[in-house]
PDB file of N, CA and C in Angstrom:
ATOM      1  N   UNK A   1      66.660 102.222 154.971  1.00  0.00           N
ATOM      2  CA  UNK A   1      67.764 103.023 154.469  1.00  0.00           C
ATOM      3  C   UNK A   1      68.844 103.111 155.544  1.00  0.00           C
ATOM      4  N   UNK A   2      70.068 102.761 155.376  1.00  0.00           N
ATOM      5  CA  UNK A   2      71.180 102.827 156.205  1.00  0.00           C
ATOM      6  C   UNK A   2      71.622 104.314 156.182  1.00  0.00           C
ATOM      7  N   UNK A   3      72.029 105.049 157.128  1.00  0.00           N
ATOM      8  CA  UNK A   3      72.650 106.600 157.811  1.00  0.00           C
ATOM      9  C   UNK A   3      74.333 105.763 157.699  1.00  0.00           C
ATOM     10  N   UNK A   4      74.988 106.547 156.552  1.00  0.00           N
ATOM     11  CA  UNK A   4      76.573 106.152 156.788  1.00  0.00           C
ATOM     12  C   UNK A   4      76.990 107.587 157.313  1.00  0.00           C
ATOM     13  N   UNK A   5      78.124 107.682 158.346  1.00  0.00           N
ATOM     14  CA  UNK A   5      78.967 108.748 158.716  1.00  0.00           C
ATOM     15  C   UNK A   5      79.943 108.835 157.740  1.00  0.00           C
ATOM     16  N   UNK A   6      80.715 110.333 157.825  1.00  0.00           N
ATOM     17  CA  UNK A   6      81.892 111.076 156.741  1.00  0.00           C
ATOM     18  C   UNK A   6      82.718 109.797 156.985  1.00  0.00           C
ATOM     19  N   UNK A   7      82.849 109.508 158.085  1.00  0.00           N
ATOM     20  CA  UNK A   7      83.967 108.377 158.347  1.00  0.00           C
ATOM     21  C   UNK A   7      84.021 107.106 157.469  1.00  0.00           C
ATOM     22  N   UNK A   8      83.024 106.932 157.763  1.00  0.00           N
ATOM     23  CA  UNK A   8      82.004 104.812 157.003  1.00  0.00           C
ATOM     24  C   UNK A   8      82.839 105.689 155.719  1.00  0.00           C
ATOM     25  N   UNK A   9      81.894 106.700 155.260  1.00  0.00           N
ATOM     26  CA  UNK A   9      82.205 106.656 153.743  1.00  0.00           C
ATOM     27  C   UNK A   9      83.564 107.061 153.021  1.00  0.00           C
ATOM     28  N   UNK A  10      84.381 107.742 154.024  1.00  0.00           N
ATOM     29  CA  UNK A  10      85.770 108.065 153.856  1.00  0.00           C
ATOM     30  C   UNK A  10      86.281 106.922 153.874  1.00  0.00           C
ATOM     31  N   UNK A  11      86.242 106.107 154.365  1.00  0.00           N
ATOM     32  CA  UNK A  11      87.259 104.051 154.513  1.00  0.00           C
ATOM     33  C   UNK A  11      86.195 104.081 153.479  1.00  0.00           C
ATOM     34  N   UNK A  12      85.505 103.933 153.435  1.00  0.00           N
ATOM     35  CA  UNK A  12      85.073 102.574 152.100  1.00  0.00           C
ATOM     36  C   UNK A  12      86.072 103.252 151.010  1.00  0.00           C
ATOM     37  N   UNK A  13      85.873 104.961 150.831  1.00  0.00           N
ATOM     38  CA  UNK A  13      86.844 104.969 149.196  1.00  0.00           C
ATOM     39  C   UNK A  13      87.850 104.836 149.498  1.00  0.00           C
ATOM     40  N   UNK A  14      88.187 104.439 150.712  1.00  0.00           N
ATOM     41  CA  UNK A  14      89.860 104.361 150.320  1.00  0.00           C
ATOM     42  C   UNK A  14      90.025 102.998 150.131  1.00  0.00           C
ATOM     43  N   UNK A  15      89.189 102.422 150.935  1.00  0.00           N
ATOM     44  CA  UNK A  15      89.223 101.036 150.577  1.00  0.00           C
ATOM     45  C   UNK A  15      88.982 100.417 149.834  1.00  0.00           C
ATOM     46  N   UNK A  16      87.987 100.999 148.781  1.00  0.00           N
ATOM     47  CA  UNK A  16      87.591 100.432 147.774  1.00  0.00           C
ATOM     48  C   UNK A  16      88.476 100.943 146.774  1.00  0.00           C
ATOM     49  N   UNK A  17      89.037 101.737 146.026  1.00  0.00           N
ATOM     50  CA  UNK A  17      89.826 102.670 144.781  1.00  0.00           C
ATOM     51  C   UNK A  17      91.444 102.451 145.806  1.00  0.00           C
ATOM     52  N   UNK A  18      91.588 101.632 146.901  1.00  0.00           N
ATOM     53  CA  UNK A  18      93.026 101.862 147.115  1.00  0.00           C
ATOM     54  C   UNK A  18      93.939 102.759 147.170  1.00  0.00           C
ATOM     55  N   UNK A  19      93.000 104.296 147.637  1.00  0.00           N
ATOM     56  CA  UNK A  19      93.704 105.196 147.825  1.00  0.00           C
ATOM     57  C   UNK A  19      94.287 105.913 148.911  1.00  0.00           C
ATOM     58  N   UNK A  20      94.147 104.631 150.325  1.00  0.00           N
ATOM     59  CA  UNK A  20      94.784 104.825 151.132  1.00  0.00           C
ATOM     60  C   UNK A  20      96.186 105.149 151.337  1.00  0.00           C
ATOM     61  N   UNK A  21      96.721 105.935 151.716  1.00  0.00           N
ATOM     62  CA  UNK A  21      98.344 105.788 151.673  1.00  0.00           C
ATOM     63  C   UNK A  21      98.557 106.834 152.882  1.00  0.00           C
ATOM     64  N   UNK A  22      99.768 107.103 153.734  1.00  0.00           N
ATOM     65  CA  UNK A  22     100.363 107.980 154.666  1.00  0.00           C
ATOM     66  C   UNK A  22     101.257 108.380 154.180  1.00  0.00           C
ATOM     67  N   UNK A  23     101.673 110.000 154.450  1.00  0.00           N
ATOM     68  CA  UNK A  23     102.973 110.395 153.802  1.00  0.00           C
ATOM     69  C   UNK A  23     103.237 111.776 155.167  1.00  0.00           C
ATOM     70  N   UNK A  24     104.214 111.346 156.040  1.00  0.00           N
ATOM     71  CA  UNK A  24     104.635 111.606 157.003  1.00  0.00           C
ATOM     72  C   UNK A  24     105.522 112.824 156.537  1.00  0.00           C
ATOM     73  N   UNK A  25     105.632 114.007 157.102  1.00  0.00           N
ATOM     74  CA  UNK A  25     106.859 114.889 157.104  1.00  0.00           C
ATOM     75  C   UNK A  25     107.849 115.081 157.988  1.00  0.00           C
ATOM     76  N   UNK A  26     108.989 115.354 158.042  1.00  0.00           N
ATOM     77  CA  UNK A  26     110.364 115.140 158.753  1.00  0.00           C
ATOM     78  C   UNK A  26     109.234 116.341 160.191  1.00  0.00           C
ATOM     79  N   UNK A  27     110.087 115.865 161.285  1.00  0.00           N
ATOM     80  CA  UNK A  27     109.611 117.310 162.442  1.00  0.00           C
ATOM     81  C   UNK A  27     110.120 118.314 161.960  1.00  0.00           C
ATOM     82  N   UNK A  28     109.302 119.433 161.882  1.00  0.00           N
ATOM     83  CA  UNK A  28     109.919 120.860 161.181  1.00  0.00           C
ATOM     84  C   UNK A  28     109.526 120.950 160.297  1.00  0.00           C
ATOM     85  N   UNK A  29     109.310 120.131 159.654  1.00  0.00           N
ATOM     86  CA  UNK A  29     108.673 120.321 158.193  1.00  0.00           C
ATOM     87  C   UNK A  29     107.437 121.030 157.673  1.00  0.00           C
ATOM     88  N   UNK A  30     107.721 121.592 156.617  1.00  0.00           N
ATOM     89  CA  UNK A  30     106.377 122.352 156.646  1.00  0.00           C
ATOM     90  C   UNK A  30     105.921 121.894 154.625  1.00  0.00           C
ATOM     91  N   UNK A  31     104.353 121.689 154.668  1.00  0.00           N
ATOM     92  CA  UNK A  31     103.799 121.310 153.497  1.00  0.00           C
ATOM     93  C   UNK A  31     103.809 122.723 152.566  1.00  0.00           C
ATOM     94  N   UNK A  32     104.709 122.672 151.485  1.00  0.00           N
ATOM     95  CA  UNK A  32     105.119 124.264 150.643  1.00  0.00           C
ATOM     96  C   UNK A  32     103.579 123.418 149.580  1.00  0.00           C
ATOM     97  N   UNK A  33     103.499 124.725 148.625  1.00  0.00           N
ATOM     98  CA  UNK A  33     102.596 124.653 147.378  1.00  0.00           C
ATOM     99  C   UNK A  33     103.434 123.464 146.625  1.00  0.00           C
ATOM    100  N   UNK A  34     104.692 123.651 146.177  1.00  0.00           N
ATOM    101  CA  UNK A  34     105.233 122.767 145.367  1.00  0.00           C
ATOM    102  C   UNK A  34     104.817 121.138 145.966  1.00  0.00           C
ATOM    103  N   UNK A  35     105.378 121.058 147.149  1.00  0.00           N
ATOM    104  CA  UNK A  35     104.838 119.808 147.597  1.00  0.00           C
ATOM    105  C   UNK A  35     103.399 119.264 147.467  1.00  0.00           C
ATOM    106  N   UNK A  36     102.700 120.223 147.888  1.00  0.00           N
ATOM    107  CA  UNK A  36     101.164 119.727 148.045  1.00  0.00           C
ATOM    108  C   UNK A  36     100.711 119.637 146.411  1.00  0.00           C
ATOM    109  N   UNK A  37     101.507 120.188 145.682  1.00  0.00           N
ATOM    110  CA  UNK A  37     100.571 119.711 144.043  1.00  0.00           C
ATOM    111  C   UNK A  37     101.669 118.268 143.621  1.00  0.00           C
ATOM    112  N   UNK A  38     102.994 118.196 143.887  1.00  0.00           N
ATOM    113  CA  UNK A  38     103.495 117.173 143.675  1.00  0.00           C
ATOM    114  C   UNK A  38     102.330 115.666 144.262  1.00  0.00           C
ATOM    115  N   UNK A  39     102.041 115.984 145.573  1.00  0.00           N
ATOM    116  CA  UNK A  39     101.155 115.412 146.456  1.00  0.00           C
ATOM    117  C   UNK A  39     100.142 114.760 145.229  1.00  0.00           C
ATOM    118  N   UNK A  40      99.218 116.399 144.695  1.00  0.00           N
ATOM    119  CA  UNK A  40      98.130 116.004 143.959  1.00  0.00           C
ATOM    120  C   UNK A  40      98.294 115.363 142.843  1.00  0.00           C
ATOM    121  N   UNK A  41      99.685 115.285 141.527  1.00  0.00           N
ATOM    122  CA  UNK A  41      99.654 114.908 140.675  1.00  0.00           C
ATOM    123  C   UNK A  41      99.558 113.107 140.776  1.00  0.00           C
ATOM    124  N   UNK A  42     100.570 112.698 142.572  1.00  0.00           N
ATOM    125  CA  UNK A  42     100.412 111.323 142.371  1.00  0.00           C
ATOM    126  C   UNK A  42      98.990 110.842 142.760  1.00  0.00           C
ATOM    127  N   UNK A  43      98.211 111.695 143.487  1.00  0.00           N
ATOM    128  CA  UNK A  43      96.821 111.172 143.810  1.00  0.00           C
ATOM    129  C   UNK A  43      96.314 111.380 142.342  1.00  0.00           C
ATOM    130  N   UNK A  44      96.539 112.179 141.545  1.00  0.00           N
ATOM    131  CA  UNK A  44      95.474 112.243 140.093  1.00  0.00           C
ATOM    132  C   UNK A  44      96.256 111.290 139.434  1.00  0.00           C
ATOM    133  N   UNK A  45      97.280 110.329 139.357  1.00  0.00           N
ATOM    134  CA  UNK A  45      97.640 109.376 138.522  1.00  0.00           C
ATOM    135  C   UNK A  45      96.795 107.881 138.864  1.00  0.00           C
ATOM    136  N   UNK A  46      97.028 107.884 140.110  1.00  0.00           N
ATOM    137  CA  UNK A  46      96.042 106.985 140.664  1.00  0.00           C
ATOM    138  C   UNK A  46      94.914 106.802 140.390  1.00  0.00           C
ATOM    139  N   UNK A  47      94.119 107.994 140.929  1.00  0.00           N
ATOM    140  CA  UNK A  47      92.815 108.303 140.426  1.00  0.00           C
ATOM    141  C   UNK A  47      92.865 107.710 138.833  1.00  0.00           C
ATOM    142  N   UNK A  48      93.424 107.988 138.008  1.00  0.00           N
ATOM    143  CA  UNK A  48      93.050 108.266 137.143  1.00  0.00           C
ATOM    144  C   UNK A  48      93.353 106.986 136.692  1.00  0.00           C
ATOM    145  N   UNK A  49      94.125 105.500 136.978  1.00  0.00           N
ATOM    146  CA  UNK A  49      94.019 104.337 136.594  1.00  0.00           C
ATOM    147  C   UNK A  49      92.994 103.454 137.259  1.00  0.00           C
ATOM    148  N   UNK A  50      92.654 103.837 138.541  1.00  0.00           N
ATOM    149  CA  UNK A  50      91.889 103.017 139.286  1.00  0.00           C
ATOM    150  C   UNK A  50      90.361 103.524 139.619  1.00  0.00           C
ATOM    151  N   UNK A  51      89.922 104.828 139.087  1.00  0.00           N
ATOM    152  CA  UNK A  51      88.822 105.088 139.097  1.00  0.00           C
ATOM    153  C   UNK A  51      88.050 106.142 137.727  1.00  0.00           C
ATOM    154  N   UNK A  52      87.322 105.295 137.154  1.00  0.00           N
ATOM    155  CA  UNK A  52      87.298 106.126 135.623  1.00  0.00           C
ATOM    156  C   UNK A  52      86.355 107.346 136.071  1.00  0.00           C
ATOM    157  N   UNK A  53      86.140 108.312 135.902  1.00  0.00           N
ATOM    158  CA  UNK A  53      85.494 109.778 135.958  1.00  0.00           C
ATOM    159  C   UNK A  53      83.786 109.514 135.121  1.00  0.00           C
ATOM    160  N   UNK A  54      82.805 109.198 136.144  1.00  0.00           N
ATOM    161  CA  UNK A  54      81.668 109.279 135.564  1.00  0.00           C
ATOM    162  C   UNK A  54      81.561 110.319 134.731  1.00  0.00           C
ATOM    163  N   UNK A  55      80.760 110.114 133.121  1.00  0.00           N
ATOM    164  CA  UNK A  55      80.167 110.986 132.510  1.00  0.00           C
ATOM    165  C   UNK A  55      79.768 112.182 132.239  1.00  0.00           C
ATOM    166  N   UNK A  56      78.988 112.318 134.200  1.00  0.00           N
ATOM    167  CA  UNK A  56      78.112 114.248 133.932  1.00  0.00           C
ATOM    168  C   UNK A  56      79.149 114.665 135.210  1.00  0.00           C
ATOM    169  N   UNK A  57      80.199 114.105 134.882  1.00  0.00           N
ATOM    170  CA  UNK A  57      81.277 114.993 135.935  1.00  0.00           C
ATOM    171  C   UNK A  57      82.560 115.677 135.244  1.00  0.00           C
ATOM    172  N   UNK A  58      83.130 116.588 135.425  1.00  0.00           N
ATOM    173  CA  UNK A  58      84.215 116.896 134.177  1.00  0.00           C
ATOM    174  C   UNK A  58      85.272 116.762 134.473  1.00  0.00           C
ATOM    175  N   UNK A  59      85.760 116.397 136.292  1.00  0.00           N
ATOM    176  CA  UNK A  59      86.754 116.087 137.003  1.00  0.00           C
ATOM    177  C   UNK A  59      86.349 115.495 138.642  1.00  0.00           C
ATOM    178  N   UNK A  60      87.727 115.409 139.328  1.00  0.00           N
ATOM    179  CA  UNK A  60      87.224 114.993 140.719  1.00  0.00           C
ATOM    180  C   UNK A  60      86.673 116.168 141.400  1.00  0.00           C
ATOM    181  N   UNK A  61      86.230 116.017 142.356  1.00  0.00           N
ATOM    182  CA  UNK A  61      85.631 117.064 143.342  1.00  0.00           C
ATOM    183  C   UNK A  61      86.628 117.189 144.447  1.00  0.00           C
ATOM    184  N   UNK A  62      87.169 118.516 144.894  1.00  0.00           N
ATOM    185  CA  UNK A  62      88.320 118.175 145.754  1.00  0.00           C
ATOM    186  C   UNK A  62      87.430 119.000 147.105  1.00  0.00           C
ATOM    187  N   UNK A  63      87.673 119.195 148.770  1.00  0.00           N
ATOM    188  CA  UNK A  63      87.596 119.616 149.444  1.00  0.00           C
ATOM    189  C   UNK A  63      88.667 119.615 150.416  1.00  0.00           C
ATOM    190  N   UNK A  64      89.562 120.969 150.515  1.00  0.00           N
ATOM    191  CA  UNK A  64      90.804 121.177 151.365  1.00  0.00           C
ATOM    192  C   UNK A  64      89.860 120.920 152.733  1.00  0.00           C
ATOM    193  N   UNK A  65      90.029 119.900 153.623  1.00  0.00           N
ATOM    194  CA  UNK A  65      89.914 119.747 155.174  1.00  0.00           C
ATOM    195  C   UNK A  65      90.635 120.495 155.536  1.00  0.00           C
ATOM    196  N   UNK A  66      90.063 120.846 156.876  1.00  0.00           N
ATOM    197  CA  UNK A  66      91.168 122.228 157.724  1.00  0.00           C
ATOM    198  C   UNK A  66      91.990 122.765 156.950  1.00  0.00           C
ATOM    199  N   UNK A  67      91.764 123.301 156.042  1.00  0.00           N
ATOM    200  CA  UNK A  67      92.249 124.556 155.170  1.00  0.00           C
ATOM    201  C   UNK A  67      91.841 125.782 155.190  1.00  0.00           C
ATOM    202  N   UNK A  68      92.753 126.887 155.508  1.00  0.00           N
ATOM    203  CA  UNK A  68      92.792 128.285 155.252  1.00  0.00           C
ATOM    204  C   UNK A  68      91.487 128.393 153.987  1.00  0.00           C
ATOM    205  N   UNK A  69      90.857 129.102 153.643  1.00  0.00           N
ATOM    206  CA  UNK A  69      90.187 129.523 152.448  1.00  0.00           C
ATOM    207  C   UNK A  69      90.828 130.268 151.380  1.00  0.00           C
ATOM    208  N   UNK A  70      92.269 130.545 151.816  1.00  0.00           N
ATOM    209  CA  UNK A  70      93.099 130.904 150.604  1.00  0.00           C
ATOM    210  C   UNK A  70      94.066 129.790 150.369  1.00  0.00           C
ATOM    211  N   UNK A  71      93.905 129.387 148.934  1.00  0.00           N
ATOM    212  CA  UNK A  71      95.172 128.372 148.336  1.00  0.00           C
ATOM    213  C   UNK A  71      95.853 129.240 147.316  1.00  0.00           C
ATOM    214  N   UNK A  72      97.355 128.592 147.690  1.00  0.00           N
ATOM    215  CA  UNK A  72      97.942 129.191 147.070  1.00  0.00           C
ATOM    216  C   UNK A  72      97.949 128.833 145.072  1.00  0.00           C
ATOM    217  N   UNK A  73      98.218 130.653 144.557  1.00  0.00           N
ATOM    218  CA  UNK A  73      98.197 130.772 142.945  1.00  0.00           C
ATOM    219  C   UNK A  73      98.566 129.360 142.759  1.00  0.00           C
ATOM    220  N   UNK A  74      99.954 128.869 142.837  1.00  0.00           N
ATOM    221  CA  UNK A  74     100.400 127.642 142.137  1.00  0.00           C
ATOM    222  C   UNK A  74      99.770 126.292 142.336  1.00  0.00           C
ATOM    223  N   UNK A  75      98.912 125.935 143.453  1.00  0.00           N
ATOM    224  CA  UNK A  75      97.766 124.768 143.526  1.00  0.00           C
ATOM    225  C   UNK A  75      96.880 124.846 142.998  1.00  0.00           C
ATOM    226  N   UNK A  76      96.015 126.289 142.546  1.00  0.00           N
ATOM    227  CA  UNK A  76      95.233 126.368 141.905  1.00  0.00           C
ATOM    228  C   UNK A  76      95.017 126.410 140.586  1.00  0.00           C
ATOM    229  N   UNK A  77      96.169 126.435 139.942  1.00  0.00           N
ATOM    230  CA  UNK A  77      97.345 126.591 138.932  1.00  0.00           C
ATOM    231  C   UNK A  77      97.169 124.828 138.266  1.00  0.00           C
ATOM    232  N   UNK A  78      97.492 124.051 139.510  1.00  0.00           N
ATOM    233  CA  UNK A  78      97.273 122.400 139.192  1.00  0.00           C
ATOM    234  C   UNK A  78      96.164 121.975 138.942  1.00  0.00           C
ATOM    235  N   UNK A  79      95.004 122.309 139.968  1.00  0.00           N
ATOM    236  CA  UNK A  79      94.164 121.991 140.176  1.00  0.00           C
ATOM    237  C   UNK A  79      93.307 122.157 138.781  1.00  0.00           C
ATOM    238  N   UNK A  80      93.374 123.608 138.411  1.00  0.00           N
ATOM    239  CA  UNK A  80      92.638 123.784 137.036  1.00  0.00           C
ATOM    240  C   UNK A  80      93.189 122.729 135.905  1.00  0.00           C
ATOM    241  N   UNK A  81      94.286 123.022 135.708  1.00  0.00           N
ATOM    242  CA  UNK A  81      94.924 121.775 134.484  1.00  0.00           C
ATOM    243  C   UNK A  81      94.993 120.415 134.628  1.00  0.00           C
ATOM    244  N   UNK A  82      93.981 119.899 135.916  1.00  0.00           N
ATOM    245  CA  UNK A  82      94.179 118.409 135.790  1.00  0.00           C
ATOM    246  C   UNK A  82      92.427 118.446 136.253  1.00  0.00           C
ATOM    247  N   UNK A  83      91.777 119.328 136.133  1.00  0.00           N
ATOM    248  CA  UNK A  83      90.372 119.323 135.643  1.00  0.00           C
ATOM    249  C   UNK A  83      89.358 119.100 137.058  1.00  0.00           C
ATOM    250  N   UNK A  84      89.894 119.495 138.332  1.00  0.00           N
ATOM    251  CA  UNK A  84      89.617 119.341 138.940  1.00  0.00           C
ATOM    252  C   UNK A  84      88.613 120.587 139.825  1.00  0.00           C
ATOM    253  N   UNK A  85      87.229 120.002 140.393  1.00  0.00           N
ATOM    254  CA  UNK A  85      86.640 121.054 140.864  1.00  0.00           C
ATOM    255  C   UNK A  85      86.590 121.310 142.641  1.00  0.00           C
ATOM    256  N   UNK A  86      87.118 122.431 143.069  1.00  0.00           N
ATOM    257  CA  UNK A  86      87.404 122.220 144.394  1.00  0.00           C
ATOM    258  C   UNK A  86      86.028 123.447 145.113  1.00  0.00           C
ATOM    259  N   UNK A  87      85.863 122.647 146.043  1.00  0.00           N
ATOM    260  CA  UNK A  87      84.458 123.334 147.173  1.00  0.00           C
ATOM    261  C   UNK A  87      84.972 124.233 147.859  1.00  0.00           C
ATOM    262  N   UNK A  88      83.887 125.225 147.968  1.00  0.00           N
ATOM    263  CA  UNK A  88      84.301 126.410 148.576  1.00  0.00           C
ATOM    264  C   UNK A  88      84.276 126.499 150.115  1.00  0.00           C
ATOM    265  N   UNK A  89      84.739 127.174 150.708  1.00  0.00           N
ATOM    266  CA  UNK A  89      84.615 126.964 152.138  1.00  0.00           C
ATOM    267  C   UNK A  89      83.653 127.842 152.529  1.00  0.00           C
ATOM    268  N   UNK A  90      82.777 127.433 153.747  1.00  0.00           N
ATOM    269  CA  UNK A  90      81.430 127.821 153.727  1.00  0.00           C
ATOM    270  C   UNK A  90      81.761 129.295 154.578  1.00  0.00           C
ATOM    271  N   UNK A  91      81.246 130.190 154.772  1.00  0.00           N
ATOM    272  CA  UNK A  91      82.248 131.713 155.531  1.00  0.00           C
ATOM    273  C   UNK A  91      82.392 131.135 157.354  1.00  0.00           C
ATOM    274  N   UNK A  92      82.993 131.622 157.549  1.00  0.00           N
ATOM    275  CA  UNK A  92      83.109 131.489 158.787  1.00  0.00           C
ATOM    276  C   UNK A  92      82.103 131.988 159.980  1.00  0.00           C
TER     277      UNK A  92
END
């Protein structure tokens, strides 16, 4: 049995579903709610041509990395209407 790291398996999906991409912000810039669901709708278009949604799943599984444990009303707002289930952050 092969031991893959978060890493191995983070490149393979991007590599495999082509969902690698960078999206740089100006210096100063700061990531608002509006942005970060604009963010999510083009990752769920993607998703949603290049990787079909197994069966006993009812959406993607999301996990905010280095995220606050509060998201804001209006991401969560997206998140529900494009069927998506996001992990809780474990307490501090």
């Amino acid at each position: 049995k092969v031991k893959m790291g978060k890493k191995q398996i983070r490149a393979i999906l991007l590599y495999e579903y082509k969902l690698g991409r960078y999206n740089f912000l100006k210096p100063g810039e700061a990531v608002t709610a509006v942005k970060y669901c604009h963010e999510i709708d083009k990752m769920h278009k993607k998703l949603k041509d290049l990787c079909p949604i197994p069966v006993n799943l009812k959406g993607p599984i999301l996990l905010h990395d280095n995220a606050r444990p509060h998201v804001s009303q209006i991401t969560v707002q997206k998140l529900n209407e494009l069927g998506y289930e996001t992990l809780p952050h474990p307490p501090y």
